[in-house]
N, C-alpha and C. Protein backbone atom coordinates (compact mmCIF):
# COMPACT_ATOMS: atom_id res chain seq x y z
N UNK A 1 3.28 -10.34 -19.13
CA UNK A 1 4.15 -9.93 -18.05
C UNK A 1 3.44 -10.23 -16.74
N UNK A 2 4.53 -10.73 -16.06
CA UNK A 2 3.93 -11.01 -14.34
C UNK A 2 4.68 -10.92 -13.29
N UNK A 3 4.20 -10.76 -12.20
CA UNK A 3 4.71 -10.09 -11.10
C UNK A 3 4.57 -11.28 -9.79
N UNK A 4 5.76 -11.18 -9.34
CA UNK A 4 6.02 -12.77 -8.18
C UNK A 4 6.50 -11.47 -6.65
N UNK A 5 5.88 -11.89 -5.78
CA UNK A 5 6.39 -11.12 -4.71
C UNK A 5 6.99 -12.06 -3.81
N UNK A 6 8.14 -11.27 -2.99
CA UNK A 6 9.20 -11.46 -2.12
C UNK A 6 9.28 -11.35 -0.85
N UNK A 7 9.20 -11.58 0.39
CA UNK A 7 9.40 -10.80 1.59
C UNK A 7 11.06 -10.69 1.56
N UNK A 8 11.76 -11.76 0.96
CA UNK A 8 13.28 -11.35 1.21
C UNK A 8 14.01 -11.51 -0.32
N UNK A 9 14.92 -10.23 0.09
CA UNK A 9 15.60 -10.17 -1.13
C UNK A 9 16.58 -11.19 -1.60
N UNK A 10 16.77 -12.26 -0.61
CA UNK A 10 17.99 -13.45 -1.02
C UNK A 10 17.23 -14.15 -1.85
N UNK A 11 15.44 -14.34 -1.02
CA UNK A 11 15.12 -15.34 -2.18
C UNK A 11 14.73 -14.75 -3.53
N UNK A 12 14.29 -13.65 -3.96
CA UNK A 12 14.42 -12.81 -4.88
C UNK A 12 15.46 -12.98 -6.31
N UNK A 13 16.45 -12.62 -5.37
CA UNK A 13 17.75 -12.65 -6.25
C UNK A 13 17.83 -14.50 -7.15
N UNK A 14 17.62 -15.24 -5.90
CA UNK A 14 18.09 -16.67 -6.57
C UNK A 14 16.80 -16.95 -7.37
N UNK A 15 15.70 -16.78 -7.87
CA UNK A 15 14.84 -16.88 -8.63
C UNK A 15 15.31 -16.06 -9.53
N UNK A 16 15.76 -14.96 -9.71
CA UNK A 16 16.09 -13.90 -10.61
C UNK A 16 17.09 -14.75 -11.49
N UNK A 17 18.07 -15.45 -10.83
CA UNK A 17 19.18 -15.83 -11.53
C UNK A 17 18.88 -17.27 -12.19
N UNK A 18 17.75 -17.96 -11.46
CA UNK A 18 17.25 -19.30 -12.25
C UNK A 18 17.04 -18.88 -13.37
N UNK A 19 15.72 -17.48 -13.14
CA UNK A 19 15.25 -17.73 -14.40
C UNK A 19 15.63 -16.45 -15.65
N UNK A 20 16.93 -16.16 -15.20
CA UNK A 20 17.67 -15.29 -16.53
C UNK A 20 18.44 -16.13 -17.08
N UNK A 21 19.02 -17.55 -15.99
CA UNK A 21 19.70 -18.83 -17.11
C UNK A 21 18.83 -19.34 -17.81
N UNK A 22 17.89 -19.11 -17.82
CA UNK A 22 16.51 -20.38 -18.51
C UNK A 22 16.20 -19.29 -19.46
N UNK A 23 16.86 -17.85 -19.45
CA UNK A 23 16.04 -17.13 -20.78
C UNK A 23 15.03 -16.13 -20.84
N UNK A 24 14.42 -16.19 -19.41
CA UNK A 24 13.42 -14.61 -19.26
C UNK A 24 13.76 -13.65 -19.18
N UNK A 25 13.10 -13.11 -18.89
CA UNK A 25 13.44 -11.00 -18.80
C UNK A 25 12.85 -10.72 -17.60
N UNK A 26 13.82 -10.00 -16.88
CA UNK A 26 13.40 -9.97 -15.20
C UNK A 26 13.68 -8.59 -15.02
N UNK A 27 12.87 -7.92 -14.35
CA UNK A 27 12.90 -7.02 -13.49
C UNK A 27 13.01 -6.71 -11.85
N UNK A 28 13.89 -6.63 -10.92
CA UNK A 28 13.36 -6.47 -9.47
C UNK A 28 13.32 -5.27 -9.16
N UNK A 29 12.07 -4.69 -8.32
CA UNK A 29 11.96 -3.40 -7.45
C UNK A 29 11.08 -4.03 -6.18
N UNK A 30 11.28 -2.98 -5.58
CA UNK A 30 11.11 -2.81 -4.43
C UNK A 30 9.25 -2.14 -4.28
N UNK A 31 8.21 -2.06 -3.38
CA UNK A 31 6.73 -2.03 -4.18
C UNK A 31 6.37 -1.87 -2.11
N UNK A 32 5.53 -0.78 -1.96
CA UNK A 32 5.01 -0.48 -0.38
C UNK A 32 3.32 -0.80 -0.89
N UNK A 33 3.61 -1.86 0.41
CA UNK A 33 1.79 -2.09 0.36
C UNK A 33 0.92 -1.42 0.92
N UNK A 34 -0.20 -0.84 1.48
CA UNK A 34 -0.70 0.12 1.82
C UNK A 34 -0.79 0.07 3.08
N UNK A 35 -0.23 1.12 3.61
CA UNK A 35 0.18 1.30 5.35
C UNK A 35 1.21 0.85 5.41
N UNK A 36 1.73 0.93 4.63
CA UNK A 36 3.53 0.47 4.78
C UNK A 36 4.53 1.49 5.07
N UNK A 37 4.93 1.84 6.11
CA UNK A 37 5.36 2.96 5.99
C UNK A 37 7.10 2.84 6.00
N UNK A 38 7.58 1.97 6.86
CA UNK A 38 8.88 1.22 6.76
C UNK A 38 9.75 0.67 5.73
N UNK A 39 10.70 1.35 4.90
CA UNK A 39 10.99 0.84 3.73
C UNK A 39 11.53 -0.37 3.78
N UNK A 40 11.98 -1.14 5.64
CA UNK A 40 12.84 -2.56 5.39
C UNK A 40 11.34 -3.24 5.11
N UNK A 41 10.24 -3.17 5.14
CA UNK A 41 8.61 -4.31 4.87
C UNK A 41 8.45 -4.20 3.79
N UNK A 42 8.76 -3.09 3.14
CA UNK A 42 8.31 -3.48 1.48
C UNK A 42 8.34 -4.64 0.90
N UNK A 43 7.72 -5.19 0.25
CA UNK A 43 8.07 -6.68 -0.91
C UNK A 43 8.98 -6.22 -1.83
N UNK A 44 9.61 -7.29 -1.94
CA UNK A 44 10.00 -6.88 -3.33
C UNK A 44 9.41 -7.72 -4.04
N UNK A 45 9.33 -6.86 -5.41
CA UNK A 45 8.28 -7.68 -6.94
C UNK A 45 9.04 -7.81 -7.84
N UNK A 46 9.11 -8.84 -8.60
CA UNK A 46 9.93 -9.62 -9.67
C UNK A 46 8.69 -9.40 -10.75
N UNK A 47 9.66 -9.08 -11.78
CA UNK A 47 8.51 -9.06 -12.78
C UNK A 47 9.04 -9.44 -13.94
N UNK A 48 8.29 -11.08 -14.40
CA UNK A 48 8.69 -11.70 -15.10
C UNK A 48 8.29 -11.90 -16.46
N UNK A 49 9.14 -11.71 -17.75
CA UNK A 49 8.67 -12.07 -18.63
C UNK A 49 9.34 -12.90 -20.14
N UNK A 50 9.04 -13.55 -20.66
CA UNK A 50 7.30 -14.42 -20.41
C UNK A 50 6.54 -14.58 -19.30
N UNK A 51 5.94 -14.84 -19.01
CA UNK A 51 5.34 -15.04 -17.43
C UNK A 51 4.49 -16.56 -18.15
N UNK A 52 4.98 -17.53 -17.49
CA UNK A 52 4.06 -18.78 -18.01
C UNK A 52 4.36 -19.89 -16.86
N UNK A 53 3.90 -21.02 -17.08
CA UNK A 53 3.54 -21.89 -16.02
C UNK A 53 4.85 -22.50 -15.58
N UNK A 54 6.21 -22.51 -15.70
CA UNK A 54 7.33 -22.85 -15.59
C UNK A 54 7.43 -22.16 -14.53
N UNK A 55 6.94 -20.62 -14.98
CA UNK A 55 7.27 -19.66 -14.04
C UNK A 55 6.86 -19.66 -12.37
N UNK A 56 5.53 -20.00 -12.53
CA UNK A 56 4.53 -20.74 -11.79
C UNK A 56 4.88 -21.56 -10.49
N UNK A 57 5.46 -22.33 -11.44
CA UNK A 57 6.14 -23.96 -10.71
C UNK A 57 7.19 -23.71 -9.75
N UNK A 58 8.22 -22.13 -10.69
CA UNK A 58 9.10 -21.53 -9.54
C UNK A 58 9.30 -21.26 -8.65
N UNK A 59 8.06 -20.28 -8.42
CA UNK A 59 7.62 -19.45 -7.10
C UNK A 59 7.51 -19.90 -5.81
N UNK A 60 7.19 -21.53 -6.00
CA UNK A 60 6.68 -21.58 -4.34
C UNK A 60 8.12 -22.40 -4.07
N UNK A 61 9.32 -22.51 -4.58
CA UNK A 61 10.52 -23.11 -4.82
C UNK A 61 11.40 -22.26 -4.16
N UNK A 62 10.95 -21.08 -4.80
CA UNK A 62 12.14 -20.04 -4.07
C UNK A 62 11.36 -18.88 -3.24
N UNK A 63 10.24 -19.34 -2.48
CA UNK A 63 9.72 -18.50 -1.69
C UNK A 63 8.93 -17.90 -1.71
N UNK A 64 8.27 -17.10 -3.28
CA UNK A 64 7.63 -16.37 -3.36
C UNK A 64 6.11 -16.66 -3.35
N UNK A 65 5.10 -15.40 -3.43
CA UNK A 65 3.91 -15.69 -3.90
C UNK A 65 3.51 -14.86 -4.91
N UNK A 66 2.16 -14.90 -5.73
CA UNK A 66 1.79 -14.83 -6.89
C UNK A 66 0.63 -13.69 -6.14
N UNK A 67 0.12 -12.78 -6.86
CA UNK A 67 -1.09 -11.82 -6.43
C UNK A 67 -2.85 -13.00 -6.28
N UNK A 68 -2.93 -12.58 -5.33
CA UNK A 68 -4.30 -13.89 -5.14
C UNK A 68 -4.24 -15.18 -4.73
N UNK A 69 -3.13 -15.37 -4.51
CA UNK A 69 -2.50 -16.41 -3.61
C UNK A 69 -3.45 -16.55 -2.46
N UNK A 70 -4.04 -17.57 -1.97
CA UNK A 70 -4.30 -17.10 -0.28
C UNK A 70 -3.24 -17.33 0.45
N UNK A 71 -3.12 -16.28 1.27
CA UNK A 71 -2.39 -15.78 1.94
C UNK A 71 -2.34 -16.72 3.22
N UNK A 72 -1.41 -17.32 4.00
CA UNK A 72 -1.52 -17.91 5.34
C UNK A 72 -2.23 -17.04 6.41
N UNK A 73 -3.07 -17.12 7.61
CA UNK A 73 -3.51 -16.02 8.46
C UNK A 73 -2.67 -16.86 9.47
N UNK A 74 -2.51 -15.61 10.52
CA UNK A 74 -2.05 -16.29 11.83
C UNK A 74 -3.20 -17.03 12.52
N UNK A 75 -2.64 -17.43 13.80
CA UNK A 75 -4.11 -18.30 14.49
C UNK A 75 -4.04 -17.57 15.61
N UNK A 76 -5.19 -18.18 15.57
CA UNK A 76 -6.13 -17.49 16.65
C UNK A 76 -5.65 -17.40 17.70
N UNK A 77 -5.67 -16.07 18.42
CA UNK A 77 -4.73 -15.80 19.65
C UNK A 77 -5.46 -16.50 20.81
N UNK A 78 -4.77 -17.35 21.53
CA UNK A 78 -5.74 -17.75 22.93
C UNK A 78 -6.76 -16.56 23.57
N UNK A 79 -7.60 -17.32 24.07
CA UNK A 79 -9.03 -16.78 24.63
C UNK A 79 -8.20 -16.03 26.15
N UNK A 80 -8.91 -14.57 26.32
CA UNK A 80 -8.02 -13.95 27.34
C UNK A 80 -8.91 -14.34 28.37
N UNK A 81 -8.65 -14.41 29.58
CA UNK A 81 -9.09 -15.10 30.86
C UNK A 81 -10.43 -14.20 31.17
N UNK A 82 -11.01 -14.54 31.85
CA UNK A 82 -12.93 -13.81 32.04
C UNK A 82 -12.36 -13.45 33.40
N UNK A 83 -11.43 -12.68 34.59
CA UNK A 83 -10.92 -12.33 35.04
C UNK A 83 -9.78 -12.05 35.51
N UNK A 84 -9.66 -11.39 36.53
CA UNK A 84 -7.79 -11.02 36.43
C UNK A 84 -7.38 -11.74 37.68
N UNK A 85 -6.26 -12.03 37.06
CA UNK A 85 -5.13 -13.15 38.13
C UNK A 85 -5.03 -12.38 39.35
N UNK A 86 -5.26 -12.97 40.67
CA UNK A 86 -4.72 -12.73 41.48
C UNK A 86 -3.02 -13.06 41.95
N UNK A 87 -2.46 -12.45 42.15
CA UNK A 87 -0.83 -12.98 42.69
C UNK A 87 -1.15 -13.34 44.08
N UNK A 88 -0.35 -14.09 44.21
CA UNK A 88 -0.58 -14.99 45.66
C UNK A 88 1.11 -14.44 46.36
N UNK A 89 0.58 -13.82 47.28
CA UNK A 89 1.86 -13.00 48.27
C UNK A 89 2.53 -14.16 49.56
């Protein structure tokens, strides 16, 4: 058994429905990551089984990621100025 996470439930659903035509056993809930306090941020987690490399191949098809994935980081926020703007009157 394995677990595919979601940020949105559309793409969720259309993986759900690929792979109950192809024959797996699916579960979706809803799963708060820590400091999550907002129930619209939750992931939702698909939990697939068989869970095998088909399954795999799915995920990055319809959006999702896998636990241990690396994760994208944002970039680096511009360097803040080494003093403050004067406004010119």
């Amino acid at each position: 058994m394995g677990e595919v996470y979601f940020d949105e439930d559309d793409d969720a659903a259309e993986l759900v429905a690929a792979l109950d035509a192809e024959g797996y056993s699916t579960t979706l809930r809803r799963e708060a990551f820590a400091g999550e306090e907002d129930w619209d941020d939750r992931a939702w987690v698909l939990v697939v089984e068989p869970f095998d490399e088909r399954v795999v191949d799915m995920v990055d098809v319809y959006g999702g990621w896998l636990p241990g994935d690396p994760q994208e980081t944002a970039a680096e926020p511009p360097p803040l100025p080494g003093q403050p703007r004067r406004l010119k009157h």
